[in-house]
C-alpha atoms as a PDB file:
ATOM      1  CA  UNK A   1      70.821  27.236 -31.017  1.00  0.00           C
ATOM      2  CA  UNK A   2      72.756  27.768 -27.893  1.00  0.00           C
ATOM      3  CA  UNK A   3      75.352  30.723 -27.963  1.00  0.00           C
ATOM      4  CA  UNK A   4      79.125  29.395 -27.601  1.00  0.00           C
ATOM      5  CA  UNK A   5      81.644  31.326 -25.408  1.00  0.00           C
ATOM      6  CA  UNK A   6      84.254  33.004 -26.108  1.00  0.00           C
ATOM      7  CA  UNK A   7      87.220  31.095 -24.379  1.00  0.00           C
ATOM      8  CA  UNK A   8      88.955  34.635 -23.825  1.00  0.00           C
ATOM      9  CA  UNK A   9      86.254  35.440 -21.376  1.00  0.00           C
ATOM     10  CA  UNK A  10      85.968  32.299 -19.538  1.00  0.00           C
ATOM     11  CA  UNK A  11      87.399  32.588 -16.105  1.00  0.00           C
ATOM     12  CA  UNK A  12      90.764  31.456 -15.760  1.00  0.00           C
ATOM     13  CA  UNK A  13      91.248  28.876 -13.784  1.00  0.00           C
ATOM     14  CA  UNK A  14      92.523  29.505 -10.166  1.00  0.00           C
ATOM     15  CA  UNK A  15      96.213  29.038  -9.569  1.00  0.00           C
ATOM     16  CA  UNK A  16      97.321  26.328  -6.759  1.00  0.00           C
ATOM     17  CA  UNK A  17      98.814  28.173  -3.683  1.00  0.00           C
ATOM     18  CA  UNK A  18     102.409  27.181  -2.707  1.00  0.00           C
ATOM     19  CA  UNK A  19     101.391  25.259   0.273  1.00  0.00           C
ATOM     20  CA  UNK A  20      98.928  23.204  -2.007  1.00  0.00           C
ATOM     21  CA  UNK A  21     101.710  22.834  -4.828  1.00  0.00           C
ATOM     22  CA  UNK A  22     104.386  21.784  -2.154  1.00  0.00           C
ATOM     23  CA  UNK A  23     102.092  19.265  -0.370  1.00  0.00           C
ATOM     24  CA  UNK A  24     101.336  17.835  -3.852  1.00  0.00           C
ATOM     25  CA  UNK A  25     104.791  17.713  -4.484  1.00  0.00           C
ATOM     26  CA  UNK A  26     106.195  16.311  -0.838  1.00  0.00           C
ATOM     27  CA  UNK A  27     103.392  13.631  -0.996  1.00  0.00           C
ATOM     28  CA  UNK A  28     103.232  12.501  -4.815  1.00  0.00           C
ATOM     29  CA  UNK A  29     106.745  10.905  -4.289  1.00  0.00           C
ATOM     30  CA  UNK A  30     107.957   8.335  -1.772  1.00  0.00           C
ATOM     31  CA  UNK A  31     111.140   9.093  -1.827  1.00  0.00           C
ATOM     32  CA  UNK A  32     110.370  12.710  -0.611  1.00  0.00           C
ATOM     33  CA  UNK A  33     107.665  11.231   2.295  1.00  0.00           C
ATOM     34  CA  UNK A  34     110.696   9.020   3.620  1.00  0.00           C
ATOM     35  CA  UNK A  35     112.852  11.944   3.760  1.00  0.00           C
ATOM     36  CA  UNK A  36     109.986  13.365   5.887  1.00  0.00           C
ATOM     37  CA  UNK A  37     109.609  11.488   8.019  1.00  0.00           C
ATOM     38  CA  UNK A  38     113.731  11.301   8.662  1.00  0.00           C
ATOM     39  CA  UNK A  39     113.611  14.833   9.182  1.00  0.00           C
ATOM     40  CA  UNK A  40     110.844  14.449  11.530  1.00  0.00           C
ATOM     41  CA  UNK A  41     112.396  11.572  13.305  1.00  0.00           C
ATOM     42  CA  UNK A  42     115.489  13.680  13.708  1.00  0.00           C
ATOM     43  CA  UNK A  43     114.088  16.706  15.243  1.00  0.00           C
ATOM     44  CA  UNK A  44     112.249  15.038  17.726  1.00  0.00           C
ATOM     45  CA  UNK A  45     115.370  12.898  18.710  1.00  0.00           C
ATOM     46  CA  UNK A  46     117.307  16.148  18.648  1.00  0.00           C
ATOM     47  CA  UNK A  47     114.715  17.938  21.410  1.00  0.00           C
ATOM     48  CA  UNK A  48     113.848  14.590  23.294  1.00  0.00           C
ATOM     49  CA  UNK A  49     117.417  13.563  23.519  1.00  0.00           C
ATOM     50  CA  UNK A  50     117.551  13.580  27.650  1.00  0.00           C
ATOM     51  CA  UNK A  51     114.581  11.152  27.752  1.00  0.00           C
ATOM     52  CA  UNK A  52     115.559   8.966  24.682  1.00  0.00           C
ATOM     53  CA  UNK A  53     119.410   8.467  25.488  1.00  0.00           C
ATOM     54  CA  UNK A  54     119.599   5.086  27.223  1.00  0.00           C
ATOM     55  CA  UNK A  55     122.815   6.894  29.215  1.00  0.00           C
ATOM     56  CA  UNK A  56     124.967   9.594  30.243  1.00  0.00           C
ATOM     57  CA  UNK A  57     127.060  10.389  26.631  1.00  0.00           C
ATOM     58  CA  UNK A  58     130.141  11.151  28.745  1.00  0.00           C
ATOM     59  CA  UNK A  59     130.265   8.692  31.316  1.00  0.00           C
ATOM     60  CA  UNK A  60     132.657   6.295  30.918  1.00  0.00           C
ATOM     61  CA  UNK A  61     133.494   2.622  32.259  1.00  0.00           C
ATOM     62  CA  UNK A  62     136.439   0.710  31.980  1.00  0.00           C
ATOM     63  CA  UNK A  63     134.078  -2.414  32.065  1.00  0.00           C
ATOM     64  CA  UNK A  64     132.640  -1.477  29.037  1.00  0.00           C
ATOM     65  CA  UNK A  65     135.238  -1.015  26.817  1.00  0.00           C
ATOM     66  CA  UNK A  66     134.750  -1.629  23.597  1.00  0.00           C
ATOM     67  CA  UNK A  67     131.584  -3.675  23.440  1.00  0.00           C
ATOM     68  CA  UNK A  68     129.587  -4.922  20.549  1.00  0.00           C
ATOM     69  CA  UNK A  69     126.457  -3.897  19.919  1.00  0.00           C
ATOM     70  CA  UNK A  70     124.049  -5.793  22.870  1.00  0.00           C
ATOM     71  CA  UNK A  71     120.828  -5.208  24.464  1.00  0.00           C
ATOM     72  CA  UNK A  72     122.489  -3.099  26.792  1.00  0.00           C
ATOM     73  CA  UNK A  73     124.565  -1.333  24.399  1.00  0.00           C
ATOM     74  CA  UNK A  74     122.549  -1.423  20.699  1.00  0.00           C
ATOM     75  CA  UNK A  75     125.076   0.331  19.113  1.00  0.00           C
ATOM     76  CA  UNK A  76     128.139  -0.908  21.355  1.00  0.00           C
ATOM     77  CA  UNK A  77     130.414   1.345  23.429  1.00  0.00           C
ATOM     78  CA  UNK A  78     133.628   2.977  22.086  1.00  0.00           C
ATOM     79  CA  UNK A  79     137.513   2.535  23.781  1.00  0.00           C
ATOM     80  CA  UNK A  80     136.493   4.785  26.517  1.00  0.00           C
ATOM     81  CA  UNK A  81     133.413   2.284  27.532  1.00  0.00           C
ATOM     82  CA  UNK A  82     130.380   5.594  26.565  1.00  0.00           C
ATOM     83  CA  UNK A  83     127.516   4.192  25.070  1.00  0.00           C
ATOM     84  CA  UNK A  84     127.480   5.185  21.223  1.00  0.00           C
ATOM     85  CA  UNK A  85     124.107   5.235  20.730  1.00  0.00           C
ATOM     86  CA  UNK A  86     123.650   7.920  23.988  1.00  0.00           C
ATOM     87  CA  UNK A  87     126.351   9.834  21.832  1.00  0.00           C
ATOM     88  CA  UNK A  88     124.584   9.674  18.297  1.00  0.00           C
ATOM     89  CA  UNK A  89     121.350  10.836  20.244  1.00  0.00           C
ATOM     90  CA  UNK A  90     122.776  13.754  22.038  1.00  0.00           C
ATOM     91  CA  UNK A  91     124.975  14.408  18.621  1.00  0.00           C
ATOM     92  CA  UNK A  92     121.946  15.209  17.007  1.00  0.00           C
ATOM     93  CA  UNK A  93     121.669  18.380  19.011  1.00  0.00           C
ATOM     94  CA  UNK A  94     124.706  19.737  17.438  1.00  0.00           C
ATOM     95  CA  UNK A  95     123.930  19.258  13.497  1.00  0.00           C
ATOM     96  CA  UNK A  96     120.375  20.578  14.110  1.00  0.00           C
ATOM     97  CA  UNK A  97     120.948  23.801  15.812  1.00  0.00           C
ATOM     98  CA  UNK A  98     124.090  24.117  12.783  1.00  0.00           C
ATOM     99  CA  UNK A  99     122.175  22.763  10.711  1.00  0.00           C
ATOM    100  CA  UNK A 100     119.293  25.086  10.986  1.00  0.00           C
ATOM    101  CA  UNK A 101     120.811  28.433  12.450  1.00  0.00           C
ATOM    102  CA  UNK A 102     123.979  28.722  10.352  1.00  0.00           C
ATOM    103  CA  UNK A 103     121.583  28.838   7.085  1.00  0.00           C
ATOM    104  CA  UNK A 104     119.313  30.926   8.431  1.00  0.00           C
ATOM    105  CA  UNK A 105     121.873  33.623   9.825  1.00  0.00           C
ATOM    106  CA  UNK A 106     123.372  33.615   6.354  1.00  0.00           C
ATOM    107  CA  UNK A 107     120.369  33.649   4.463  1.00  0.00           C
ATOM    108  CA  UNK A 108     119.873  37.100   6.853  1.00  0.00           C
ATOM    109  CA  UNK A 109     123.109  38.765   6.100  1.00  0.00           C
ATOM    110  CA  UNK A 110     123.892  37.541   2.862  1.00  0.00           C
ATOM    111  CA  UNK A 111     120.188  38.510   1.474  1.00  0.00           C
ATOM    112  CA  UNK A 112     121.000  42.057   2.869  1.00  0.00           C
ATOM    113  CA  UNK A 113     124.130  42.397   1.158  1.00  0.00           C
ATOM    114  CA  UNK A 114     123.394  41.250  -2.116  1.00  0.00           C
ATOM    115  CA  UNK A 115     119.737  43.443  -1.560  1.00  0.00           C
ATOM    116  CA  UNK A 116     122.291  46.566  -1.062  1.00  0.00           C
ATOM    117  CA  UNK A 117     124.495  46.001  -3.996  1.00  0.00           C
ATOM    118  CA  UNK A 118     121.475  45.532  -6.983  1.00  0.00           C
ATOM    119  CA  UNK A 119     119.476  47.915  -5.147  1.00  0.00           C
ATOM    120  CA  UNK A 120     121.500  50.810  -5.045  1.00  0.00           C
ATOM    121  CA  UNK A 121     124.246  49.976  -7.827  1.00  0.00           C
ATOM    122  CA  UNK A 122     127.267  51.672  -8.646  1.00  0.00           C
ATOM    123  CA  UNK A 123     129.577  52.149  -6.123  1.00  0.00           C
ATOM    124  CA  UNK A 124     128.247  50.262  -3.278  1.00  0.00           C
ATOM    125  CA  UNK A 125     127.682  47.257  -5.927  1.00  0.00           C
ATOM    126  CA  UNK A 126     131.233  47.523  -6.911  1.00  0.00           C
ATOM    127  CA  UNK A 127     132.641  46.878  -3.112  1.00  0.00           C
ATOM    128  CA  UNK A 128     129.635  43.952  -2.185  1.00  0.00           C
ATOM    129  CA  UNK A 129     130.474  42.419  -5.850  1.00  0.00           C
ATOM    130  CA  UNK A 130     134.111  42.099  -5.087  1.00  0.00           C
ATOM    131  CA  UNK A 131     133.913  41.208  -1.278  1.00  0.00           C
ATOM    132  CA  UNK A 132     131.396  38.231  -2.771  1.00  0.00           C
ATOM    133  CA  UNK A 133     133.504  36.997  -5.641  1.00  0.00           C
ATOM    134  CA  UNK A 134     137.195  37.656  -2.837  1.00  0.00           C
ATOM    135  CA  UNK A 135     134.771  34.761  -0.887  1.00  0.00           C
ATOM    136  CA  UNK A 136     133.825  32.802  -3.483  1.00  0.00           C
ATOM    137  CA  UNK A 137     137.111  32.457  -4.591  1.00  0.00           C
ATOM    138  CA  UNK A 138     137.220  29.429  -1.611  1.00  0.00           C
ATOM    139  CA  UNK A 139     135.599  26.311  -1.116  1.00  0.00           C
ATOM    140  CA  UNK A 140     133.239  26.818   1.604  1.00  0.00           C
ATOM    141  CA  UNK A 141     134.958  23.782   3.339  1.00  0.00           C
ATOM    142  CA  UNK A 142     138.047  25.448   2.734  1.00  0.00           C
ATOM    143  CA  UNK A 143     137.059  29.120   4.069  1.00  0.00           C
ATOM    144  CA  UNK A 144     135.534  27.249   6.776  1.00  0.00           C
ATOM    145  CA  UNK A 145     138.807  25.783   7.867  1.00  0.00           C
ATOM    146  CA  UNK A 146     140.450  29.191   7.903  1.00  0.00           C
ATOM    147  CA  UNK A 147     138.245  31.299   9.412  1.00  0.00           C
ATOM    148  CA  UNK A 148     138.003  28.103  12.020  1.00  0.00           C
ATOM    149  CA  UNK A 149     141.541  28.146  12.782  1.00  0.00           C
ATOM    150  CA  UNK A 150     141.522  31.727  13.292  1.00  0.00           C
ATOM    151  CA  UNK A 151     138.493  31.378  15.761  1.00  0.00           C
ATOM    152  CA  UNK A 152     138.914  28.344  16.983  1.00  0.00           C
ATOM    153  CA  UNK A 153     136.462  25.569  18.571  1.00  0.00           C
ATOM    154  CA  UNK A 154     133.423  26.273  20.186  1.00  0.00           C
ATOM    155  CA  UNK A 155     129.751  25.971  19.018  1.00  0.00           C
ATOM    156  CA  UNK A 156     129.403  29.575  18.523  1.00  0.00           C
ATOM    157  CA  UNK A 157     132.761  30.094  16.571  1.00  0.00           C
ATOM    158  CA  UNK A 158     131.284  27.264  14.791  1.00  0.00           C
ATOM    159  CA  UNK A 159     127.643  28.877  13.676  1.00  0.00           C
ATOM    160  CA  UNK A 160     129.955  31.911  12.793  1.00  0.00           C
ATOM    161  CA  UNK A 161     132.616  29.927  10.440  1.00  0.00           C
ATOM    162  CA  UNK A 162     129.561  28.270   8.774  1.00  0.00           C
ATOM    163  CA  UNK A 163     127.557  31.920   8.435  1.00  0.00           C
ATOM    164  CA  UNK A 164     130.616  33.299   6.996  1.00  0.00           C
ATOM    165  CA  UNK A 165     130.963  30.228   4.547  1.00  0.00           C
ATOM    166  CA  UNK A 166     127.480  30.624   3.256  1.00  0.00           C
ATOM    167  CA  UNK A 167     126.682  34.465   2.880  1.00  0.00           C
ATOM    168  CA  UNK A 168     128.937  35.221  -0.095  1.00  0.00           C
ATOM    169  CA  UNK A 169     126.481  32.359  -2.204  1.00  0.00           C
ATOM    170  CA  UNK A 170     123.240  33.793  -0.436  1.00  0.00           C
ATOM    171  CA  UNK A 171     124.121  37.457  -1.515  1.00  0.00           C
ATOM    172  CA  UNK A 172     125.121  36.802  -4.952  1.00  0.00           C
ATOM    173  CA  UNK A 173     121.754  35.023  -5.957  1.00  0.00           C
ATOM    174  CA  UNK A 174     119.932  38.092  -3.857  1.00  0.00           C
ATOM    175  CA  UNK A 175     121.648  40.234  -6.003  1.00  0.00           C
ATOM    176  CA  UNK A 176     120.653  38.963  -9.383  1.00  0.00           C
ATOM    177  CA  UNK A 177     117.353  38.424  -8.254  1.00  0.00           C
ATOM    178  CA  UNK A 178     117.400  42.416  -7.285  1.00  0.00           C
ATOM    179  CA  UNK A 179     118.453  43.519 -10.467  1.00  0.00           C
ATOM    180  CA  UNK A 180     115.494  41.735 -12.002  1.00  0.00           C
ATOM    181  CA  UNK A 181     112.756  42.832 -10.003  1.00  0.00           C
ATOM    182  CA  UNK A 182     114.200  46.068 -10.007  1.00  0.00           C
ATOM    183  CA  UNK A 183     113.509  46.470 -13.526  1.00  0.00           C
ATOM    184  CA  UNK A 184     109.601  46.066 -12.682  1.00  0.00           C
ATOM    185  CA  UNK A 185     106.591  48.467 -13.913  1.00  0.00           C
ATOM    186  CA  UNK A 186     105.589  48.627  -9.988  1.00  0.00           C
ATOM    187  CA  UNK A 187     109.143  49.228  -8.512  1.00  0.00           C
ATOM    188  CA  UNK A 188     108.960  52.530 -10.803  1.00  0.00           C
ATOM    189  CA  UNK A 189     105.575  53.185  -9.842  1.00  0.00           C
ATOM    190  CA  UNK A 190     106.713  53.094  -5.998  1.00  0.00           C
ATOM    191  CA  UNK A 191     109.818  55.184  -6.739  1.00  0.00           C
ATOM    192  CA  UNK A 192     107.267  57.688  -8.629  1.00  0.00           C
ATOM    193  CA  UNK A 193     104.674  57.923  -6.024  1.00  0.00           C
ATOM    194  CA  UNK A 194     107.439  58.656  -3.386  1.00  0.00           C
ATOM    195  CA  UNK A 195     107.544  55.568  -1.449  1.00  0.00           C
ATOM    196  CA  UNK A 196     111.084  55.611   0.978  1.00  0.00           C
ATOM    197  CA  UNK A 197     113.612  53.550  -0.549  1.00  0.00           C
ATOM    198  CA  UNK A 198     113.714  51.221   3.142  1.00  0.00           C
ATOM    199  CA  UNK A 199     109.858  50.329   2.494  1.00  0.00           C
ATOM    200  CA  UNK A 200     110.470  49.650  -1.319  1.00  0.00           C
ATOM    201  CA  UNK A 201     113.207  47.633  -0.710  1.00  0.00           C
ATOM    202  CA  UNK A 202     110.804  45.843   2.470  1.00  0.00           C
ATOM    203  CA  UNK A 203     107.816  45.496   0.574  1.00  0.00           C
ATOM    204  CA  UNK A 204     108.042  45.093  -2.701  1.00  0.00           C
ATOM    205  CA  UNK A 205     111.732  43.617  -3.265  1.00  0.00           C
ATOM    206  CA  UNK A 206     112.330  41.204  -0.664  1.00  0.00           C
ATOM    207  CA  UNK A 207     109.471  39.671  -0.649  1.00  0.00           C
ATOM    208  CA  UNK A 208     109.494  38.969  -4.835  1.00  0.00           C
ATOM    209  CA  UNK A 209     113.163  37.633  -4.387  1.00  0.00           C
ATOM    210  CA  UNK A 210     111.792  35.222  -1.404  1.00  0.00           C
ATOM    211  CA  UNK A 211     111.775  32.012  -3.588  1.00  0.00           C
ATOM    212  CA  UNK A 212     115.290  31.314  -4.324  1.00  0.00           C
ATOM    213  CA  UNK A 213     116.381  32.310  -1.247  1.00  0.00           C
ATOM    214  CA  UNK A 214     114.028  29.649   0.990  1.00  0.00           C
ATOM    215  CA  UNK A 215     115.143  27.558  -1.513  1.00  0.00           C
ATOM    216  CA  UNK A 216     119.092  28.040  -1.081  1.00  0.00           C
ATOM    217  CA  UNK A 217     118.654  27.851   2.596  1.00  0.00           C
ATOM    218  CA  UNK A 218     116.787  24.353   2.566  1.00  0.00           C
ATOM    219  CA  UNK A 219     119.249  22.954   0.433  1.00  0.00           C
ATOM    220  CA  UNK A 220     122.458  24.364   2.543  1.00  0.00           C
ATOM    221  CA  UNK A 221     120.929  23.076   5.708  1.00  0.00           C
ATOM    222  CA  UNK A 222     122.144  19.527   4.895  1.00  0.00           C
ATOM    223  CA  UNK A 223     125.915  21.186   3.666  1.00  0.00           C
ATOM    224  CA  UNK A 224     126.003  23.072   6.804  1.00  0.00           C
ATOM    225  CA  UNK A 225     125.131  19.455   8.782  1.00  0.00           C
ATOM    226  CA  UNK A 226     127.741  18.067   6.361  1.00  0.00           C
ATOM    227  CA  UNK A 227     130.633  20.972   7.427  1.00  0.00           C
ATOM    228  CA  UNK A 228     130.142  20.835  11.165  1.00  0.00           C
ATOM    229  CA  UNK A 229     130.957  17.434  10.763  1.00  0.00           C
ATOM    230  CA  UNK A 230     133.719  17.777   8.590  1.00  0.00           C
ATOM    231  CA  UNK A 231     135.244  20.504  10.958  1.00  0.00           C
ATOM    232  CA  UNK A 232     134.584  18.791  14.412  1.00  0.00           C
ATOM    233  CA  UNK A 233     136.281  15.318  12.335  1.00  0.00           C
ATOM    234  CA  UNK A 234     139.323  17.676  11.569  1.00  0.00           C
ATOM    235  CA  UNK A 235     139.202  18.889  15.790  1.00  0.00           C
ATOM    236  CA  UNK A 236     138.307  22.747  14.529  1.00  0.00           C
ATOM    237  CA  UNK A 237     134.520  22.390  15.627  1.00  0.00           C
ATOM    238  CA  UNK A 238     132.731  20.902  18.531  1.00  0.00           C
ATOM    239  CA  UNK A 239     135.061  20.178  20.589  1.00  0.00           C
ATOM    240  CA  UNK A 240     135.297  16.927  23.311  1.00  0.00           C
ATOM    241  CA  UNK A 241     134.089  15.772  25.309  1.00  0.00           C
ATOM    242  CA  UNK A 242     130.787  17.014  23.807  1.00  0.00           C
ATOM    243  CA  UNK A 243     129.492  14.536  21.121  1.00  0.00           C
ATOM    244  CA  UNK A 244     129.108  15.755  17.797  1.00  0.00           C
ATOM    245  CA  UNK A 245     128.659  13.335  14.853  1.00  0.00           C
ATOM    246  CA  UNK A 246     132.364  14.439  13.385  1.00  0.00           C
ATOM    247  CA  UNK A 247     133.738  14.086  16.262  1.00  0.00           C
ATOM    248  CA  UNK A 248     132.273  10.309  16.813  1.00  0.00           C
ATOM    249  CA  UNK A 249     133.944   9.219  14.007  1.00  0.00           C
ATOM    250  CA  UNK A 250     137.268  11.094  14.651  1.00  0.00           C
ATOM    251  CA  UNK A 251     137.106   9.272  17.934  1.00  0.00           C
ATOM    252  CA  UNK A 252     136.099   5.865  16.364  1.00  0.00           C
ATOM    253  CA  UNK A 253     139.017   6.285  13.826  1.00  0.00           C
ATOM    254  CA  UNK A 254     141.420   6.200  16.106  1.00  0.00           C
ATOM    255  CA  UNK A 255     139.727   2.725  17.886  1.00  0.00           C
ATOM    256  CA  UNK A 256     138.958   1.676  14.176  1.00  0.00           C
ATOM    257  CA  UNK A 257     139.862  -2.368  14.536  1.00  0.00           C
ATOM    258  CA  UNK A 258     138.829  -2.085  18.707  1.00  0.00           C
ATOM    259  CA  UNK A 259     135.349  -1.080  18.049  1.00  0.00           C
ATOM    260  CA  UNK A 260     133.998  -0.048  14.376  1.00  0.00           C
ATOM    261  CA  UNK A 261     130.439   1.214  15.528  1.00  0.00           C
ATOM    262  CA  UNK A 262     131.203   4.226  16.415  1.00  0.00           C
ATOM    263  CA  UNK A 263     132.383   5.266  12.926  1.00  0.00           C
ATOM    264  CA  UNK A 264     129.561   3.095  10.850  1.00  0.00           C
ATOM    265  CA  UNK A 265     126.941   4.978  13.497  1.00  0.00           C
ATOM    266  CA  UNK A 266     127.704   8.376  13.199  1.00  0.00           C
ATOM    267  CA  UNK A 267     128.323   8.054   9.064  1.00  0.00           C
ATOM    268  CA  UNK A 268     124.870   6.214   8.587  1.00  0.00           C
ATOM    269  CA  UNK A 269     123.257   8.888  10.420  1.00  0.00           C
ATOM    270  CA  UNK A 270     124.844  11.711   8.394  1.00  0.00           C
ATOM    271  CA  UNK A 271     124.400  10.169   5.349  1.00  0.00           C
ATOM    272  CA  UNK A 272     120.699   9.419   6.099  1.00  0.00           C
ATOM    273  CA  UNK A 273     119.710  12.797   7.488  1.00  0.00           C
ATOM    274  CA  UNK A 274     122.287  15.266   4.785  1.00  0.00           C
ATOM    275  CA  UNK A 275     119.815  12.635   1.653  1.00  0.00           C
ATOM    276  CA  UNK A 276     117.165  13.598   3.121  1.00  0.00           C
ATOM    277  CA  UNK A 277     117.650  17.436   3.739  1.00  0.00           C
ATOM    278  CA  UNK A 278     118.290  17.553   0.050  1.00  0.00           C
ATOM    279  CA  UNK A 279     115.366  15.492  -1.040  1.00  0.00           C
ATOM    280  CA  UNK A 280     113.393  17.777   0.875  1.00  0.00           C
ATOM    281  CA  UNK A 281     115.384  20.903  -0.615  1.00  0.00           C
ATOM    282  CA  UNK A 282     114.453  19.642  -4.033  1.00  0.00           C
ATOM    283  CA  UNK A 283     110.681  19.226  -3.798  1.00  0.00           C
ATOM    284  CA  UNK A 284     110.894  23.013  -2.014  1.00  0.00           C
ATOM    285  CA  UNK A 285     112.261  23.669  -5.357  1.00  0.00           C
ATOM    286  CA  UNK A 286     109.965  22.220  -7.313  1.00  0.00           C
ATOM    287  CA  UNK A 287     106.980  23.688  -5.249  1.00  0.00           C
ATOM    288  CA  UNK A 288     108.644  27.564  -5.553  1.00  0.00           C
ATOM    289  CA  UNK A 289     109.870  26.962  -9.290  1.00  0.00           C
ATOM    290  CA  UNK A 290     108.091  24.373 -11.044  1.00  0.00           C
ATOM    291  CA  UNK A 291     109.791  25.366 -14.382  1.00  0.00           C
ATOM    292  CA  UNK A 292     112.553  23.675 -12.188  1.00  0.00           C
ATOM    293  CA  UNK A 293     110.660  20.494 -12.535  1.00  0.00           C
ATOM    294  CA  UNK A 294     110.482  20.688 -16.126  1.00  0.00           C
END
């Protein structure tokens, strides 16, 4: 008669890492391997732009003006006779440095704040909790428009309006995340064993509040693609003659019934690339939280 095991002490079964559980959940759905390969598409366009652009995104031609869409011109010309597609390509360079530093530079500041106020409490919370919620009180299109006006154009003013936007929502969900993991058995233990309050905070907080963060900041790279646009449409952001996808369409507006490509280019590509960014941003989600999922 063979002996049965106790389930209790059978091993328990190894946990998937998050690279394994994020590949599973990037390459289980098509949707999320098209957006992949978008995003992929779109940073190497972005860093090959010199040697993909067919020509010179601000030369103009008076011979050229207005062209439809040709072998010479696959995406036509606008009313100043520039190629469009040589401005969508070199356009691209603009919404991924935005689109990539802006986040980041938030995620930076704002996780530092909001680390700050649950950390410490009381006093300190108080002024980060009501700086936050004074910032939060705007749309971030809408704080991005002031703060632009006050700055004005320019690609660095730019990255700073869309930092700005962003931080209050970074340091609010680094702050609740705080408070929880600062209720933790090993938190105390640190505190008790006289670990420095910097190399608590460095090892043991930040690190367990990681998740939502990387999370926040994959899903905000495709509003912070979405804002530069929306601010260089509105003239506040990259400013001409550089190309910038907003700015395309601002131009193209204004040539709407001379030549429509420049407008249907430029809003394709945003709409493609800001899908994408969040179908990526999801399965990140679903990889960090899968109660998410659920």
């Amino acid at each position: 008669m063979s002996a049965s095991i106790n389930p209790a002490l059978q091993p328990l079964a190894s946990q998937p890492s998050v690279f394994a559980t994020l590949r599973r959940v990037i390459f289980d759905r098509p949707a999320t391997i098209f957006a992949l390969v978008v995003v992929i598409l779109f940073v190497l366009v972005a860093a090959l732009a010199p040697l993909i652009a067919p020509y010179d995104p601000l030369a103009q031609s008076i011979l050229d003006v207005n062209k439809p869409p040709s072998a010479a011109h696959p995406v036509g010309t606008d009313q100043f006779g520039r190629d469009v597609l040589s401005r969508l390509v070199y356009g691209s360079r603009n919404s991924l440095i935005l689109g990539f530093v802006s986040p980041v530079l938030a995620a930076i500041l704002g996780t530092f704040l909001g680390v700050v106020a649950g950390y410490f409490g009381g006093f300190v919370d108080r002024i980060v909790s009501r700086i936050i919620d004074l910032l939060l009180a705007f749309p971030e299109l809408l704080l991005a428009i002031l703060i632009a006006a006050v700055l004005g154009g320019g690609f660095w003013n730019v990255v700073a309006v869309l930092t700005v936007a962003f931080t209050p929502g970074f340091a609010r969900v680094a702050r609740a995340s705080t408070l929880a993991v600062k209720q933790e058995p090993y938190i105390e233990a640190a505190v008790a064993v006289g670990l420095r309050t910097p190399m608590i905070i460095l090892r043991h907080v930040v690190p367990n509040i990681a998740a939502p963060i990387v999370v926040l900041t994959t899903l905000w790279i495709a509003s912070a693609i979405r804002l530069e646009a929306s601010l260089s449409f509105l003239g506040i952001g990259t400013q001409p003659p550089n190309p910038s996808w907003g700015n395309i369409i601002r131009d193209g507006l204004n040539n709407l019934f001379g030549s429509p490509w420049p407008i249907i280019g430029a809003g394709a590509l945003i709409t493609l690339v800001v899908l994408a960014f969040n179908l990526l941003g999801d399965a990140v989600r679903d990889a960090l939280d899968p109660e998410a999922s659920r």
